[in-house]
N, C-alpha and C. Protein backbone atom coordinates (compact mmCIF):
# COMPACT_ATOMS: atom_id res chain seq x y z
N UNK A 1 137.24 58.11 57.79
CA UNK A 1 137.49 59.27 56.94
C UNK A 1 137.61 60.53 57.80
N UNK A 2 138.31 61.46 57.72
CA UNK A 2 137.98 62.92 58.15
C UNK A 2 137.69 63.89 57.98
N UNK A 3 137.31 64.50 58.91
CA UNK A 3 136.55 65.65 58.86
C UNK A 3 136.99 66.72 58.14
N UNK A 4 136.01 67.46 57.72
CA UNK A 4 136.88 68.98 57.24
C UNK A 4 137.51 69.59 58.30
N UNK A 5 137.01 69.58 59.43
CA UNK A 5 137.87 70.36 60.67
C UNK A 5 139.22 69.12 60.94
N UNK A 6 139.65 67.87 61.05
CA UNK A 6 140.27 67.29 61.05
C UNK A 6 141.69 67.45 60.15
N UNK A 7 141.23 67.78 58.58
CA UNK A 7 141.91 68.56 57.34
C UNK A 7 142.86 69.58 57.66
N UNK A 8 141.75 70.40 58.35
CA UNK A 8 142.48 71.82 58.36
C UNK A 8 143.05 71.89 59.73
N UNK A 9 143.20 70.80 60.75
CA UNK A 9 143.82 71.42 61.97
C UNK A 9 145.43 70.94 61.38
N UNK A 10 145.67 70.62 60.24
CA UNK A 10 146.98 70.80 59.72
C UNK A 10 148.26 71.68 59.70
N UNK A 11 147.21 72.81 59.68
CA UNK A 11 147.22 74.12 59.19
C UNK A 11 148.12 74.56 60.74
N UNK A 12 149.10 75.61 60.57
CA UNK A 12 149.78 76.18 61.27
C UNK A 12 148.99 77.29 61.86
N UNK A 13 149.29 77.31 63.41
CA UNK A 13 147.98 78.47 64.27
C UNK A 13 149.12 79.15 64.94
N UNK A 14 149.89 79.92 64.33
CA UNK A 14 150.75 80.68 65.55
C UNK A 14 150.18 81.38 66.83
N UNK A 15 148.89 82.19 65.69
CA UNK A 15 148.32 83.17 66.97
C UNK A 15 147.64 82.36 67.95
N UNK A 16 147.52 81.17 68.50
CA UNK A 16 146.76 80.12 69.53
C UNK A 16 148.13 80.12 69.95
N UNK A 17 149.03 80.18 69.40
CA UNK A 17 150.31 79.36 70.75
C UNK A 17 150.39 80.88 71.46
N UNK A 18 150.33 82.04 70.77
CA UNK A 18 150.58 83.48 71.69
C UNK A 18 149.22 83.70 72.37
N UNK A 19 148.02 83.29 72.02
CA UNK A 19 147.12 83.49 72.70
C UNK A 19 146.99 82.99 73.96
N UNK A 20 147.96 81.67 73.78
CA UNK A 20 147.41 80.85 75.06
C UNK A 20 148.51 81.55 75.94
N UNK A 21 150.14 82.08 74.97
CA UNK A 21 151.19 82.63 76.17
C UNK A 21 150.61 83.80 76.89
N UNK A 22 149.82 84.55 75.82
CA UNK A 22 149.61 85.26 76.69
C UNK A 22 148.84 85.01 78.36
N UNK A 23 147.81 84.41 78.10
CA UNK A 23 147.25 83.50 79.44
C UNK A 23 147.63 83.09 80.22
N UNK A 24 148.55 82.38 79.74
CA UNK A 24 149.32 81.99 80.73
C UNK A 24 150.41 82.66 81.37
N UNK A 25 150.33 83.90 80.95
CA UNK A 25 151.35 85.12 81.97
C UNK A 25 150.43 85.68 82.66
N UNK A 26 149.18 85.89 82.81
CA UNK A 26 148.25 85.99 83.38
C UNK A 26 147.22 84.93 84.91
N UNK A 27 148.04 84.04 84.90
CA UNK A 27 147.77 82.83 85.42
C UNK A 27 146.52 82.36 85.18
N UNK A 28 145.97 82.20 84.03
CA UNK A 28 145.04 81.75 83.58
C UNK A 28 145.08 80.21 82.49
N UNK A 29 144.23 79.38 82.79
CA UNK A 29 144.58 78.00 82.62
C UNK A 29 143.80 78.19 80.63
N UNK A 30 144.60 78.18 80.08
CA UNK A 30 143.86 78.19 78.51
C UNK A 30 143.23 77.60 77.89
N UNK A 31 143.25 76.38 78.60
CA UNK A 31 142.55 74.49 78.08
C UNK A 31 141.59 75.10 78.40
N UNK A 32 141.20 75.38 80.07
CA UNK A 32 139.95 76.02 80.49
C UNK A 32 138.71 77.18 79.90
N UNK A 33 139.80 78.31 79.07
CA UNK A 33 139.04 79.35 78.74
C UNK A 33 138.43 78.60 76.95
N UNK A 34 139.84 77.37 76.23
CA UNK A 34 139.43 77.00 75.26
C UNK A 34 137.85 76.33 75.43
N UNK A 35 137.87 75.38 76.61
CA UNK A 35 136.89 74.17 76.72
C UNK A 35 135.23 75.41 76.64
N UNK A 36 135.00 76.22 77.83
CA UNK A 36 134.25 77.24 78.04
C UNK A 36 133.88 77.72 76.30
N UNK A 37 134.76 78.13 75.64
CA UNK A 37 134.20 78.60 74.16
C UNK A 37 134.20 78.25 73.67
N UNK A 38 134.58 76.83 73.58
CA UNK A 38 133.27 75.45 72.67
C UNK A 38 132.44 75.36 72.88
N UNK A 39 131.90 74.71 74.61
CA UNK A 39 130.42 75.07 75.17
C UNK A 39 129.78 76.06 74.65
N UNK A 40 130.24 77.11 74.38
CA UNK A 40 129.57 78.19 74.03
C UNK A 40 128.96 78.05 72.66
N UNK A 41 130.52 77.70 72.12
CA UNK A 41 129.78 77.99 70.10
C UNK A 41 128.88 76.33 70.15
N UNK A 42 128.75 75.35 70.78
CA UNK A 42 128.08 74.26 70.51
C UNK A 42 126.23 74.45 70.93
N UNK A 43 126.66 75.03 72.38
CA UNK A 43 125.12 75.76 72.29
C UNK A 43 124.75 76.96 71.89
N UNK A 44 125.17 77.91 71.44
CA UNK A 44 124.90 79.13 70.45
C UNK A 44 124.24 77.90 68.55
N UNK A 45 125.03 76.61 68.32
CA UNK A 45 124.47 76.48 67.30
C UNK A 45 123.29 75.60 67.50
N UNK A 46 123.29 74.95 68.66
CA UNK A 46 121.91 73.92 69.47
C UNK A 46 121.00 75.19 69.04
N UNK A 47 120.83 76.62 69.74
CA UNK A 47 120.10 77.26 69.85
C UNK A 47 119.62 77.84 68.67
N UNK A 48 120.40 78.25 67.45
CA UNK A 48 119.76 78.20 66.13
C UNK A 48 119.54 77.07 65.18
N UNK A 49 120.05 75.81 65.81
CA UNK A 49 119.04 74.83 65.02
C UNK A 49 117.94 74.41 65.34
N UNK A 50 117.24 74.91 66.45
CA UNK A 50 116.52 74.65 67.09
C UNK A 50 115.39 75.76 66.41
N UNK A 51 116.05 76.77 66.45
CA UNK A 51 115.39 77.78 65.72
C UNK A 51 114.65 77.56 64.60
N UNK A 52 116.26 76.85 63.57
CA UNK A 52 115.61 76.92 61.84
C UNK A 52 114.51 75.66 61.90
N UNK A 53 115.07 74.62 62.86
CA UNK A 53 113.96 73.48 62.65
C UNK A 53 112.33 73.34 63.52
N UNK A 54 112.19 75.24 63.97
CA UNK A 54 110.77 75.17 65.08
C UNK A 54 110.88 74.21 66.17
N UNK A 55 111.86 74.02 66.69
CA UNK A 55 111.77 73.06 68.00
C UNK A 55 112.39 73.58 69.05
N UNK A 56 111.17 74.34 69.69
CA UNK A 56 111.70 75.92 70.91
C UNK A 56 111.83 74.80 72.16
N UNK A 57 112.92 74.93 72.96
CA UNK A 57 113.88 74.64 74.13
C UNK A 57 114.39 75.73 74.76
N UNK A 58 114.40 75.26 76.48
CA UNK A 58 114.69 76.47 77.21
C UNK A 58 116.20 75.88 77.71
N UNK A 59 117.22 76.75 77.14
CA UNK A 59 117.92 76.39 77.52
C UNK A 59 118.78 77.34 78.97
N UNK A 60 118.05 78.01 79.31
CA UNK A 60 118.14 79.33 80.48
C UNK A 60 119.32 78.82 81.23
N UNK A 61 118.70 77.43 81.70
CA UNK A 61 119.80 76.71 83.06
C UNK A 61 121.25 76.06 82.82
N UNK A 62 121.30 76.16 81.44
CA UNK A 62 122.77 76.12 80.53
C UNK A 62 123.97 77.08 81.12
N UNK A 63 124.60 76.66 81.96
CA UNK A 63 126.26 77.57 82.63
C UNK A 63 126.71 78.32 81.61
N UNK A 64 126.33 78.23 80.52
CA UNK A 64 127.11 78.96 78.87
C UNK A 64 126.00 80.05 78.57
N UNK A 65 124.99 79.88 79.13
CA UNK A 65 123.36 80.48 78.52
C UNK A 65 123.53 82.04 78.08
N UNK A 66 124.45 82.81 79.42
CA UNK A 66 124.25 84.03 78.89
C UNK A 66 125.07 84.67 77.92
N UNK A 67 126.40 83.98 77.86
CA UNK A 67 126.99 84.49 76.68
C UNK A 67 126.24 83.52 75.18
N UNK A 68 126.29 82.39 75.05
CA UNK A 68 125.28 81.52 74.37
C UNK A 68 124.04 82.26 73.55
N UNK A 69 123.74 83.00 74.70
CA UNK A 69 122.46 83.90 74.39
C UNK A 69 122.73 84.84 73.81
N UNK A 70 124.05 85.64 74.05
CA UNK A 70 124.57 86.88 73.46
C UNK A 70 124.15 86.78 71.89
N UNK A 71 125.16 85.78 71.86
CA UNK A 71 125.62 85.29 69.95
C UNK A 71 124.38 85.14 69.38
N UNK A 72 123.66 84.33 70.10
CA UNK A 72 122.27 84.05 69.57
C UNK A 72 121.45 85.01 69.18
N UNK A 73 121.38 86.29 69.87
CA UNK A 73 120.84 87.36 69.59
C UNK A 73 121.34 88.19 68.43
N UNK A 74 122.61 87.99 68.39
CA UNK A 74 123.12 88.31 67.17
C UNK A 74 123.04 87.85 66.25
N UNK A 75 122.89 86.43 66.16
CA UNK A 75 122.21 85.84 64.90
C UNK A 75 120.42 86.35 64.65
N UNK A 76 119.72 86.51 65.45
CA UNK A 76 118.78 86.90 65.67
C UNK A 76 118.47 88.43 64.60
N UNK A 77 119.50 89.15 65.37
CA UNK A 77 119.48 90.52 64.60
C UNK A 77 119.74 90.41 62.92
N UNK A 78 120.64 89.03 62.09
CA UNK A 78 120.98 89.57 61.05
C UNK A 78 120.18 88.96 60.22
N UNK A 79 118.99 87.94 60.61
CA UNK A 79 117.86 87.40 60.63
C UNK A 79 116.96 88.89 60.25
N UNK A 80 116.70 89.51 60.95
CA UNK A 80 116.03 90.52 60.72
C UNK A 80 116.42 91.20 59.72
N UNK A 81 117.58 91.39 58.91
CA UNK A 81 117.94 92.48 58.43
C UNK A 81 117.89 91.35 57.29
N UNK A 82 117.87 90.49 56.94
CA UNK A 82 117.87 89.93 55.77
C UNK A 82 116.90 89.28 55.65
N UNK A 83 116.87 88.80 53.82
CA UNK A 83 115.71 88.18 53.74
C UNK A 83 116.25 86.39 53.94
N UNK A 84 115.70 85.49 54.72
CA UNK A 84 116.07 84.38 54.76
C UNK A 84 114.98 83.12 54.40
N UNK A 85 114.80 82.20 54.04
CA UNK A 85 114.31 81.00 54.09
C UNK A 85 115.02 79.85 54.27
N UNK A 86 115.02 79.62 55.54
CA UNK A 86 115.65 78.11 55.72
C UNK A 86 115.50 76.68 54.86
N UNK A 87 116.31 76.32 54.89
CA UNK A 87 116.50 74.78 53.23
C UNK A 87 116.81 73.80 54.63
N UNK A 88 117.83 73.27 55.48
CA UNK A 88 118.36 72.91 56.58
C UNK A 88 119.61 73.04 57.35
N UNK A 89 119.54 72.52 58.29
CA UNK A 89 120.83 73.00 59.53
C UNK A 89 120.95 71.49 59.49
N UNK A 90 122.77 71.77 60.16
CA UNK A 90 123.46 70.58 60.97
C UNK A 90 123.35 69.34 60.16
N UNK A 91 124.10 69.63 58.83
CA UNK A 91 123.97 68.49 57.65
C UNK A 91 125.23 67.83 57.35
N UNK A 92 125.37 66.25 57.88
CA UNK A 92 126.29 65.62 57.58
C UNK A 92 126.55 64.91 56.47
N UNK A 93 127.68 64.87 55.58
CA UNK A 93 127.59 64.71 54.56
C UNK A 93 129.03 64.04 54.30
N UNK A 94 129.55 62.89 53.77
CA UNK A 94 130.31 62.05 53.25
C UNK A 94 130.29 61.79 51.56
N UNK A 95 131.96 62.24 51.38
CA UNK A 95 132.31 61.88 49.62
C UNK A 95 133.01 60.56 49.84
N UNK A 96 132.51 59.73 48.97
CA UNK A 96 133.45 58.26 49.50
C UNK A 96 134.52 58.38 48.28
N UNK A 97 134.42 59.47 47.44
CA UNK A 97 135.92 59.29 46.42
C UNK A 97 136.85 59.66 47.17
N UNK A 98 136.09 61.05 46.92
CA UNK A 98 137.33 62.05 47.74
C UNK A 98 138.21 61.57 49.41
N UNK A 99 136.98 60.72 50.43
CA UNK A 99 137.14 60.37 51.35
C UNK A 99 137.51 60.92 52.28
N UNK A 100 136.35 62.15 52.49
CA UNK A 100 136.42 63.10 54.02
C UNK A 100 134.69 63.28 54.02
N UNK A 101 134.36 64.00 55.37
CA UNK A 101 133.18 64.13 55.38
C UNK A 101 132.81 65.28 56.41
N UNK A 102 132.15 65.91 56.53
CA UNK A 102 132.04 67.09 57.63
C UNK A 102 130.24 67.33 57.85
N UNK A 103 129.76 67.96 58.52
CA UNK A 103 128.85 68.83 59.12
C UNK A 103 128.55 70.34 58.79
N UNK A 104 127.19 70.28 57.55
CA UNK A 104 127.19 71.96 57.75
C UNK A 104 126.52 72.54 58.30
N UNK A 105 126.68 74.09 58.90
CA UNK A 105 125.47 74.47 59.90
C UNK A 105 124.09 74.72 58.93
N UNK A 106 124.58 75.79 58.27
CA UNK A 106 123.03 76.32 57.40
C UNK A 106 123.17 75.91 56.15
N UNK A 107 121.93 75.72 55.82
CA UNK A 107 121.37 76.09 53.85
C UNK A 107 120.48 76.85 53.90
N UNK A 108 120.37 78.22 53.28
CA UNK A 108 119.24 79.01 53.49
C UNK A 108 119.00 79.53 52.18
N UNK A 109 117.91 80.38 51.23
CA UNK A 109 117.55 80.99 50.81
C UNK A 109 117.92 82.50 51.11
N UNK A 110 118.94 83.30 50.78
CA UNK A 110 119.39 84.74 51.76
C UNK A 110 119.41 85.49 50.62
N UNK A 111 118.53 86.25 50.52
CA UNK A 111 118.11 87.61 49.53
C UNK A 111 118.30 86.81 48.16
N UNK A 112 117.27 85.94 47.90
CA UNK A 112 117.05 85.23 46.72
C UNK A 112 118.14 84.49 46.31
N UNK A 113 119.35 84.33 47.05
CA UNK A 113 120.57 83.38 46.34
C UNK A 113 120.71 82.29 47.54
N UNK A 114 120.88 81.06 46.68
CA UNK A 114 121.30 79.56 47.33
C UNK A 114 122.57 79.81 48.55
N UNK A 115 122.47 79.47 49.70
CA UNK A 115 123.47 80.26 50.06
C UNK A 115 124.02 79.11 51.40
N UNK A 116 125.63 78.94 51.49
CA UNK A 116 125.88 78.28 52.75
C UNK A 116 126.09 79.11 53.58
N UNK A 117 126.03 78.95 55.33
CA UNK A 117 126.45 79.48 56.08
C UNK A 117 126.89 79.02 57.10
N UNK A 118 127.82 79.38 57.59
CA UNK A 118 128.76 79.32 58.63
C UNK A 118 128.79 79.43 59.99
N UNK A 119 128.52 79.39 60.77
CA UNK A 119 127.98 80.26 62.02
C UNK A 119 129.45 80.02 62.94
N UNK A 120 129.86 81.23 63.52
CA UNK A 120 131.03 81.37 63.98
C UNK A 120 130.37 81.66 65.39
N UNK A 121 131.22 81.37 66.28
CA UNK A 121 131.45 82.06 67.74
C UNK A 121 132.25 83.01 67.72
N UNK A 122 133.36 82.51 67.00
CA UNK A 122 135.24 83.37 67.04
C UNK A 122 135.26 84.81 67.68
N UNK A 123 136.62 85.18 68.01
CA UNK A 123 136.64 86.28 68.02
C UNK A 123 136.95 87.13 67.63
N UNK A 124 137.20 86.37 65.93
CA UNK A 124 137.57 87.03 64.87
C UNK A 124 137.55 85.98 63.84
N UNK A 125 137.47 86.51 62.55
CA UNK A 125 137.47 85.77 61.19
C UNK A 125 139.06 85.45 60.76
N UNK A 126 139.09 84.62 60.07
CA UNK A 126 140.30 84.27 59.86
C UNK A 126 140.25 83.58 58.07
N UNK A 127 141.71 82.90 57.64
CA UNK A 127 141.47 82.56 56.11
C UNK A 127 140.96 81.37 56.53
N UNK A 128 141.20 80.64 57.32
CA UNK A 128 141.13 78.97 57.54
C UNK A 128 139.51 79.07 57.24
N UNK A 129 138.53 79.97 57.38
CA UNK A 129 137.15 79.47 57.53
C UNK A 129 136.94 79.57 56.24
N UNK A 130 137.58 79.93 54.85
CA UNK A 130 137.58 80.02 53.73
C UNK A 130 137.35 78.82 53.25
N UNK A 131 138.32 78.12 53.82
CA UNK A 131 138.95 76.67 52.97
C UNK A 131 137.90 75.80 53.41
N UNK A 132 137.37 76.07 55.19
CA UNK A 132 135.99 75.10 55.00
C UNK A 132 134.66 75.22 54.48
N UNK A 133 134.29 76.60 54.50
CA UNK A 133 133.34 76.56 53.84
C UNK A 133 132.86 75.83 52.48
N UNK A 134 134.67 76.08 51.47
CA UNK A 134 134.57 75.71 50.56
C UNK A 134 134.68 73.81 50.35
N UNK A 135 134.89 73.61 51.41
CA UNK A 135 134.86 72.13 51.52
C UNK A 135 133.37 71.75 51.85
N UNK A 136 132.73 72.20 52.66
CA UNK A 136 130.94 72.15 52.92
C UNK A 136 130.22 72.75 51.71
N UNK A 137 130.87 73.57 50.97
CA UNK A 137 129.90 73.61 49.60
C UNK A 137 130.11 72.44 48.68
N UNK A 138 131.41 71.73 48.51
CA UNK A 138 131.84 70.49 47.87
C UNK A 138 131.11 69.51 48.46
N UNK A 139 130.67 69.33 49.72
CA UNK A 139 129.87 68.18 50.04
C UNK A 139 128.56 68.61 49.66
N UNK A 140 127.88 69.17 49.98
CA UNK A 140 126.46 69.84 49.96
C UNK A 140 125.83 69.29 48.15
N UNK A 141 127.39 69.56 47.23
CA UNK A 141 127.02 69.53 45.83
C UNK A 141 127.25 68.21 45.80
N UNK A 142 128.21 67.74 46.14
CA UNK A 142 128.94 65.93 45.73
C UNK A 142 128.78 65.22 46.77
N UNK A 143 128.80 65.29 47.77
CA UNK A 143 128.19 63.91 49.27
C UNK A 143 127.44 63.41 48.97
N UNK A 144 127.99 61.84 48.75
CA UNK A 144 126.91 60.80 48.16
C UNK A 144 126.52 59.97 49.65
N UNK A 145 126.86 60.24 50.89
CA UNK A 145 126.69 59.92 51.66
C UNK A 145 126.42 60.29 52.99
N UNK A 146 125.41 59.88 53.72
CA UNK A 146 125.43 60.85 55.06
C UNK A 146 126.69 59.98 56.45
N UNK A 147 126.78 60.36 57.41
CA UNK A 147 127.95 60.51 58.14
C UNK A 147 127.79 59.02 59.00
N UNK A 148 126.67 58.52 58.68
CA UNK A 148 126.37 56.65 59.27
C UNK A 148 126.21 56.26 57.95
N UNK A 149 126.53 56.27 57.29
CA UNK A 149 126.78 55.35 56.28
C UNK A 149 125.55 55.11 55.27
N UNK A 150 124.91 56.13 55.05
CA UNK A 150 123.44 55.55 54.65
C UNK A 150 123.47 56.53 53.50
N UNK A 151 122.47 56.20 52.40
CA UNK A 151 122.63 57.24 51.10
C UNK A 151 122.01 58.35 51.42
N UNK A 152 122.25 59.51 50.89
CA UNK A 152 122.68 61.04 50.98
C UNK A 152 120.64 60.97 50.82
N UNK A 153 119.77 61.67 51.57
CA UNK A 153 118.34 62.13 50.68
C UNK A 153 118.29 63.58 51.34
N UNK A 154 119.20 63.96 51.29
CA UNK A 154 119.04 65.84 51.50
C UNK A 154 119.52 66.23 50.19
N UNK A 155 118.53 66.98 49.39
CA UNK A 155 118.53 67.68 48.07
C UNK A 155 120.19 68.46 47.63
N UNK A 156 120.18 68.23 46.84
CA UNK A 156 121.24 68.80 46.08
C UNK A 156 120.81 70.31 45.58
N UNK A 157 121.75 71.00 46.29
CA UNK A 157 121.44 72.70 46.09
C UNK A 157 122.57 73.32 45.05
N UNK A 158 122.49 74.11 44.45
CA UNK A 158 123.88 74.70 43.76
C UNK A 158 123.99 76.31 44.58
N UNK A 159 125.29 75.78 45.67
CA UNK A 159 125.57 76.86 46.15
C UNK A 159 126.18 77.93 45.42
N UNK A 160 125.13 79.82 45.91
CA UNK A 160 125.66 80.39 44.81
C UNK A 160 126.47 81.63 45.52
N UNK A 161 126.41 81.13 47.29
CA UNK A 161 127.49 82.10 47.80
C UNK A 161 127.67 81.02 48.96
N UNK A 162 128.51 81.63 49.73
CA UNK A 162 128.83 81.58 51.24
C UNK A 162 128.80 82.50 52.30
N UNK A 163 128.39 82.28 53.13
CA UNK A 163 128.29 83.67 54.06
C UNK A 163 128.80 82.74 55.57
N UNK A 164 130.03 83.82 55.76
CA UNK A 164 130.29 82.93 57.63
C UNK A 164 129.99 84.26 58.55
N UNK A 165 129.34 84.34 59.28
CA UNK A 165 128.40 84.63 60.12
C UNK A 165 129.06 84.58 61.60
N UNK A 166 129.65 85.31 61.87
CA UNK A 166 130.51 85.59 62.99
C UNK A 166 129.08 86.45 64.29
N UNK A 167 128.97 85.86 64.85
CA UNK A 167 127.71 86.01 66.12
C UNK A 167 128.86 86.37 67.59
N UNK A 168 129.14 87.67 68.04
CA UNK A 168 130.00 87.87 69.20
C UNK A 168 129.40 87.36 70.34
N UNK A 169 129.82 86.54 70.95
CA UNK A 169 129.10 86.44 72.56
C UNK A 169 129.59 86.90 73.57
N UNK A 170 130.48 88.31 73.27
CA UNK A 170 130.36 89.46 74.34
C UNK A 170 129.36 90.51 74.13
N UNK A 171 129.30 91.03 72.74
CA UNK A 171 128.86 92.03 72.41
C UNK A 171 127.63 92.09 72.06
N UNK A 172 127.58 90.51 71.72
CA UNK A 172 125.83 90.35 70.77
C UNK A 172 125.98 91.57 69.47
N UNK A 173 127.02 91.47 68.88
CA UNK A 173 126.66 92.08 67.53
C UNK A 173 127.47 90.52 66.28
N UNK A 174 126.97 91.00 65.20
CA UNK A 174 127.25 90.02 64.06
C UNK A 174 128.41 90.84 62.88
N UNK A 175 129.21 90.04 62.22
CA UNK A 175 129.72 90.25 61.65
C UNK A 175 129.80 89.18 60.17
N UNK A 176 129.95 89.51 59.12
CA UNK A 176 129.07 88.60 58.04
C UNK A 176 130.61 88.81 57.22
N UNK A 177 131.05 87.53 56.25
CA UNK A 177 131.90 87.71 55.19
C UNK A 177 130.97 86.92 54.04
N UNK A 178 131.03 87.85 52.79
CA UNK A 178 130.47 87.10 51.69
C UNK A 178 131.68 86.00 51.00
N UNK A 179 131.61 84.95 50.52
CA UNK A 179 132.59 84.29 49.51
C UNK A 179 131.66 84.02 48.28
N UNK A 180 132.13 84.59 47.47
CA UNK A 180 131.61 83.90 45.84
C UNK A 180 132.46 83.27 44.66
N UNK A 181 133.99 83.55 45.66
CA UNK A 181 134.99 82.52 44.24
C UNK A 181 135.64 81.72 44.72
N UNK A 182 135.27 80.15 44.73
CA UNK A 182 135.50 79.35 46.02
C UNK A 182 136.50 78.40 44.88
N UNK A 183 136.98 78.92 44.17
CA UNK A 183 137.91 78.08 42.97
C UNK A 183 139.33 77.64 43.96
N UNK A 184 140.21 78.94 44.19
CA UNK A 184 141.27 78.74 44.83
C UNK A 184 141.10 78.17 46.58
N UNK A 185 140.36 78.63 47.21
CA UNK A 185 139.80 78.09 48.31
C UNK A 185 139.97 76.50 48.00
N UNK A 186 139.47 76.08 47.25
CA UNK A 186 139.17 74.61 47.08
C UNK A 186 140.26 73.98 46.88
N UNK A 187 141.55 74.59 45.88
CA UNK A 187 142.53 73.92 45.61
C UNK A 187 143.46 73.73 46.95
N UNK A 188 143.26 74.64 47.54
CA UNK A 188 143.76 74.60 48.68
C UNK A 188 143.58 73.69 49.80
N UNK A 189 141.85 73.32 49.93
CA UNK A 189 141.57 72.26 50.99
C UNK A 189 141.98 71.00 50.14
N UNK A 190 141.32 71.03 49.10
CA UNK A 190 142.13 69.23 48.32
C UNK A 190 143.49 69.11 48.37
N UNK A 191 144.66 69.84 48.69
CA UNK A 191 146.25 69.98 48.65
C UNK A 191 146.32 69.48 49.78
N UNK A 192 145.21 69.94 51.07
CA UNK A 192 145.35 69.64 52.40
C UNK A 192 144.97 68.02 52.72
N UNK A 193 143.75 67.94 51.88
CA UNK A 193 142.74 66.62 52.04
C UNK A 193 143.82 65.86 51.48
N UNK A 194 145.01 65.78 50.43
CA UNK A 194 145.72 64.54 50.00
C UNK A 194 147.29 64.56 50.90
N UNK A 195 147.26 65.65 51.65
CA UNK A 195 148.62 65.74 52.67
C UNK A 195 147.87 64.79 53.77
N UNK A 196 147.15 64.91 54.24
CA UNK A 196 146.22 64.04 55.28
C UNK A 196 146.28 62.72 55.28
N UNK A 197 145.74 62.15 53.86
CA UNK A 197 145.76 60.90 53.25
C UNK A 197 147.51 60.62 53.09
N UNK A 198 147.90 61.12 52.54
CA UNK A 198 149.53 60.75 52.82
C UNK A 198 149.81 60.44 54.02
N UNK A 199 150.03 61.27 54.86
CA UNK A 199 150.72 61.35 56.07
C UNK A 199 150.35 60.17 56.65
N UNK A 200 148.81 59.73 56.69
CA UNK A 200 148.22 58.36 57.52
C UNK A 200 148.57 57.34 56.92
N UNK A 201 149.00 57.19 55.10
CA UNK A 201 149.93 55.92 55.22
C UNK A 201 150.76 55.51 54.87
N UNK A 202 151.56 56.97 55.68
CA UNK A 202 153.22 56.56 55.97
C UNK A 202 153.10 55.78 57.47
């Protein structure tokens, strides 16, 4: 089955083909600067699941650590400014109707509303993070299954927002988008989720 990120790499990225031209007029290798800011957003989210689940690790000697650390701090800061209670992180979740399955970062409690979240590296927000969120609130509510095959025993929440959570790892500042009408969002990833399923069996 695939992923929600699998779904949406469907999706047309003009600004990645100019991002990378640009780079590459620069003599700079783009695979390289891409690979580097995965490392990054993979341990920026090691480092707040580690967080929500109390299981402190030094990750200092990490080649990614200090920008890693940036973002982190920025998640750190919007932690402070809000009210939060963690529900869980890094939740895999499988619909065997629908037949896709993805990974969400947060479930939290955020100023008294049920809430998903997102945690971005990016270096900017974009629509595409719309369509997944709203696909990780569809699992969160309907995933009858976790991602090895075993039945779902992470609680059923009724998500009553979304929040993607953009953490800079130059700047160490945060940038937050609320979603609360995930109607059209949705029609949109299921249009995508049955182009997917097509295409694989032609």
């Amino acid at each position: 089955m695939p992923t929600v990120t699998t779904v949406l790499a469907q999706l047309n990225k003009p600004q990645l083909v100019a991002w990378a031209a640009r780079l590459a007029q620069k003599g700079i290798n783009w695979e390289n600067v891409r690979n580097e800011a995965s490392d990054i957003g993979t341990l920026t989210h090691t480092m707040a699941e580690n967080f929500i689940k109390n299981q402190p690790c030094d990750f200092s000697s990490h080649p990614c650590f200090p920008k890693a650390n940036r973002a982190y701090q920025a998640f750190q800061e919007w932690n402070r400014v809000n009210k939060v209670r963690y529900l869980g992180a890094e939740i895999s979740l499988v619909h065997r109707g629908k037949k896709f399955g993805g990974t969400v970062d947060i479930v939290a409690e955020v100023n008294d509303k049920i809430t998903l979240i997102d945690l971005k590296t990016s270096s900017s927000l974009n629509e595409e993070y719309n369509y997944q969120v709203t696909a990780y609130k569809f699992l969160l509510e309907n995933g009858d299954l976790t991602d090895a095959g075993l039945v779902r025993t992470f609680p059923v929440y009724q998500i009553e927002q979304a929040i993607i959570l953009r953490v800079d790892k130059n700047s160490g500042i945060y940038e937050e988008m609320e979603i609360h009408d995930f109607e059209t969002y949705q029609k949109i990833f299921f249009l995508l989720l049955d182009l997917w399923h097509l295409r694989e069996e032609t």
